[in-house]
Each structure stands twice: as C-alpha cells, then as structure tokens.
Protein backbone atom coordinates (compact mmCIF):
# COMPACT_ATOMS: atom_id res chain seq x y z
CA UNK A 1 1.89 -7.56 -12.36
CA UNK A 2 -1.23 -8.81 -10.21
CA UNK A 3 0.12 -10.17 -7.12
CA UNK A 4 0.28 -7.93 -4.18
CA UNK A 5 1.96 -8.54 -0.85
CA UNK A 6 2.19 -7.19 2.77
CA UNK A 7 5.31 -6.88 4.11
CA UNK A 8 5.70 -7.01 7.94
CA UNK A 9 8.96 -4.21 9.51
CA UNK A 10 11.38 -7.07 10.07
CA UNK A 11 11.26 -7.58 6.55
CA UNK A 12 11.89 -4.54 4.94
CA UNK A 13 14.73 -3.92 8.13
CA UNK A 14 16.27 -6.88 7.01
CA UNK A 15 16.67 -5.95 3.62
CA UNK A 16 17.56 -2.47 4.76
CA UNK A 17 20.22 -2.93 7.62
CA UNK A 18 21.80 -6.28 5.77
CA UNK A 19 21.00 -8.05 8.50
CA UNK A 20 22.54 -11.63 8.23
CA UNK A 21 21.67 -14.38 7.69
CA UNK A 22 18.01 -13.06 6.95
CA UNK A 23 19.30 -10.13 4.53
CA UNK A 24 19.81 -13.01 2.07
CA UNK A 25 15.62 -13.67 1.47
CA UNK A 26 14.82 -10.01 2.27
CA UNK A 27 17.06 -8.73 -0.69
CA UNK A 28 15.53 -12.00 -2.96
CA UNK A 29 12.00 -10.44 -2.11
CA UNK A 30 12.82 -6.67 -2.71
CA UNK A 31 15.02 -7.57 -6.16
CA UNK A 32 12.01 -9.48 -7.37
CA UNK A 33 9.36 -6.80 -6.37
CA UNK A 34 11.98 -4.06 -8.09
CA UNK A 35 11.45 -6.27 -11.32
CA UNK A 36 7.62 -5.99 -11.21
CA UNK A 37 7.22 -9.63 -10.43
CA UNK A 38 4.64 -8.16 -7.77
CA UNK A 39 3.72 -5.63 -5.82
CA UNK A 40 5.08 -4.93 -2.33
CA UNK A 41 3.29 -2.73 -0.16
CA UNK A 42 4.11 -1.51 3.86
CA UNK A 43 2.35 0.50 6.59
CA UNK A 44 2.92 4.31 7.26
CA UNK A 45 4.13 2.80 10.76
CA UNK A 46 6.88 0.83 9.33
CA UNK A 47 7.73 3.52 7.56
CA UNK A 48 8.50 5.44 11.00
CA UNK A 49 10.30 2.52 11.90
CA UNK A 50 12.60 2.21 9.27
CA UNK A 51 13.24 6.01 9.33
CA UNK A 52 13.58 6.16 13.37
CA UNK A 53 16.19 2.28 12.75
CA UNK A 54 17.89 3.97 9.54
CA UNK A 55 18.43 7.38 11.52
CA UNK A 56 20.41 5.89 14.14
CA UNK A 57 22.90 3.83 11.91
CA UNK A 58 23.41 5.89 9.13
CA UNK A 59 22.17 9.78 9.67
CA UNK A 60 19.10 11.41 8.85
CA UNK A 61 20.05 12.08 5.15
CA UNK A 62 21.03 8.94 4.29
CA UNK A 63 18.20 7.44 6.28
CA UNK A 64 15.67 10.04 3.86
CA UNK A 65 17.57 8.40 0.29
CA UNK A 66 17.45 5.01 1.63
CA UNK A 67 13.50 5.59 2.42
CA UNK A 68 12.76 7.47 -1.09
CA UNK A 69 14.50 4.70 -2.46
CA UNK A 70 12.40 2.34 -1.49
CA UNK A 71 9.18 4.14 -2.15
CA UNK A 72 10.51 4.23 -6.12
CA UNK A 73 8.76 0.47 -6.69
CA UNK A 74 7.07 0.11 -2.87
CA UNK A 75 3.38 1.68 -1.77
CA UNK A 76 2.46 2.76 1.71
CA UNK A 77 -0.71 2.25 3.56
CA UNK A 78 -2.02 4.20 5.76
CA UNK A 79 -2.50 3.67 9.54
CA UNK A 80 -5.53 4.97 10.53
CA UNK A 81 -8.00 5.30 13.89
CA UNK A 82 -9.64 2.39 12.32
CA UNK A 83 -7.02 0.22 12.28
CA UNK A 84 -5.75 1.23 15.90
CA UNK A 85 -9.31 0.15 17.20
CA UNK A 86 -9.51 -2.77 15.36
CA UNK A 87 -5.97 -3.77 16.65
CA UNK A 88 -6.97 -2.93 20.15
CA UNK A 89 -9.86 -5.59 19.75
CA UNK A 90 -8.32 -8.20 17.69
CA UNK A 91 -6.88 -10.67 20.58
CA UNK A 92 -3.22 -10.06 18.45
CA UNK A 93 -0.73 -11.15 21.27
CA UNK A 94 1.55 -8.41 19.93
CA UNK A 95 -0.25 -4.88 19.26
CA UNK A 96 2.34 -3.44 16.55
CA UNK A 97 1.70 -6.72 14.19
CA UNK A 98 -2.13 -6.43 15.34
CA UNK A 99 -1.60 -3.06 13.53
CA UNK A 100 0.24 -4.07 10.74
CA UNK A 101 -2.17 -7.04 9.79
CA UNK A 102 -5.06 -4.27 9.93
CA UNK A 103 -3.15 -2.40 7.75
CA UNK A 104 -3.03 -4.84 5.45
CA UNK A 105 -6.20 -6.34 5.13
CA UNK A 106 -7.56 -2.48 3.84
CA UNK A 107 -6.48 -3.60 0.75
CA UNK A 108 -8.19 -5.96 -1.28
CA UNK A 109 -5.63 -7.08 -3.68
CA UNK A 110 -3.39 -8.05 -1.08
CA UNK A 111 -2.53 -11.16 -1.08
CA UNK A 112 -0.56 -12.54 2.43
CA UNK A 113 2.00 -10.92 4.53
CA UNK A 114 5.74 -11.46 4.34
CA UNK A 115 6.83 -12.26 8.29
CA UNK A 116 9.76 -13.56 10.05
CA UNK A 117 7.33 -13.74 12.72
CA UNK A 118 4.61 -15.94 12.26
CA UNK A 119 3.38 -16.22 15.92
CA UNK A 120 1.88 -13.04 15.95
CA UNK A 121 -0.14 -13.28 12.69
CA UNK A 122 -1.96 -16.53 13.86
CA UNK A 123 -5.12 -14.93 14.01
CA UNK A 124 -4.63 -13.94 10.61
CA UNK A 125 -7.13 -13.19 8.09
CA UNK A 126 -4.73 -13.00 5.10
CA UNK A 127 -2.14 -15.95 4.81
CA UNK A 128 1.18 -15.57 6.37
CA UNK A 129 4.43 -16.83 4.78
CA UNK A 130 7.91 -16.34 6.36
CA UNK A 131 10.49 -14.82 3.64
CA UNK A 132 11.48 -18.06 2.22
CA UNK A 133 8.54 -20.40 2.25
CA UNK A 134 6.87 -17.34 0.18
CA UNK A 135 9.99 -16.96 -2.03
CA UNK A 136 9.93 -21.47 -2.81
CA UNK A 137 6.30 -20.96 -3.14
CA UNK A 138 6.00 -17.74 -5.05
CA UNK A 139 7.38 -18.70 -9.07
C-alpha cells in the first residue's frame, strides 16, 4: 500500500453525516482506503470538526465511536504554529483550507488532496482531485 492521500473536512463529513448525493463517493473513498488500497490521512483540525459536527447530531459518545472508528485505518496530522504561519502567508482565499493544504504538504508521501472544493486549493502545491475525478482516476 504506497499511495497516500489528503483528505480535505467536507470529505470525511460527507462520508460521516451520509450526506447525499456526495455520501455516495465519500463512502467509495473510505471503503477503498479500509481495504488498504491506500492510505488516507486528515488534519488534527478536521478532527475537531468532525467531533464538534458529530457532537451535535448524534451525542458526544457516539460522536467519540464514530471518531475511533475512523482512526482504526485513518492517520492524523498535526496542526502546528508552522502551519498556522504559513497559512497566514499563503494568499489561500479561504484560511481553514490554507491550513489544511499546510497540513498536508508535511508529509512527503502524500500524494494530492481529496476536495469537494477545488477553488480554495488553487494555489496548491500538491494536486487536487474532487472525490470522483480521484476515484475514475485512482485504479
């Protein structure tokens, strides 16, 4: 399993809070990463996102399981001072995907990041796919 990927928070919400119609590409992406076709990895920040998202639908408990769930066959970076600072530089029209992308681009074997939002990644150094042009691309 070499390929690693970046998923943005609309992603993983999607695939958390079934949210049609773009629950349908989200669970396609998480089913394939649970079968160790590649590696998905998230922010620490997303993570409070989910939790914060999760919490308000379901309960804090259930919010918890659905998290450890997800960190069974999913890694977290870490949002650090360095990435705030280089978001706060970057030019990113939106500063929360300015953060993400920073976050991602700490690690070396990722490969792109997984967006429904491909605006705000367009000063991108890794390459940006939405959900489905990486799941027709990615075999």
């Amino acid at each position: 399993m070499g390929s690693s990927y970046f998923l943005d928070s609309d992603v993983v919400l999607d695939f958390l809070l079934d949210r049609d119609p773009f629950n349908f590409s989200a669970d396609r992406i998480f089913e394939r990463a649970y079968n160790n076709k590649f590696r998905i990895f998230f922010s620490s920040l997303t993570v409070a996102n989910i939790h914060y998202l999760l919490r308000k639908q379901y309960g804090n408990d259930i919010a918890l399981d659905k998290i450890s769930e997800l960190l069974s066959f999913c890694k977290i970076l870490p949002v650090t001072e360095k990435e705030i600072f280089a978001a706060m530089k970057s030019g990113f029209s939106d500063f929360e995907d300015a953060i993400q992308h920073f976050t991602a681009i700490q690690n070396p074997e990722i490969e792109g990041i997984i967006t429904r939002n491909l605006a705000d990644y367009r000063k991108s150094q890794l390459p940006v796919f939405t959900p489905e042009v990486f799941l027709s691309t990615f075999k």
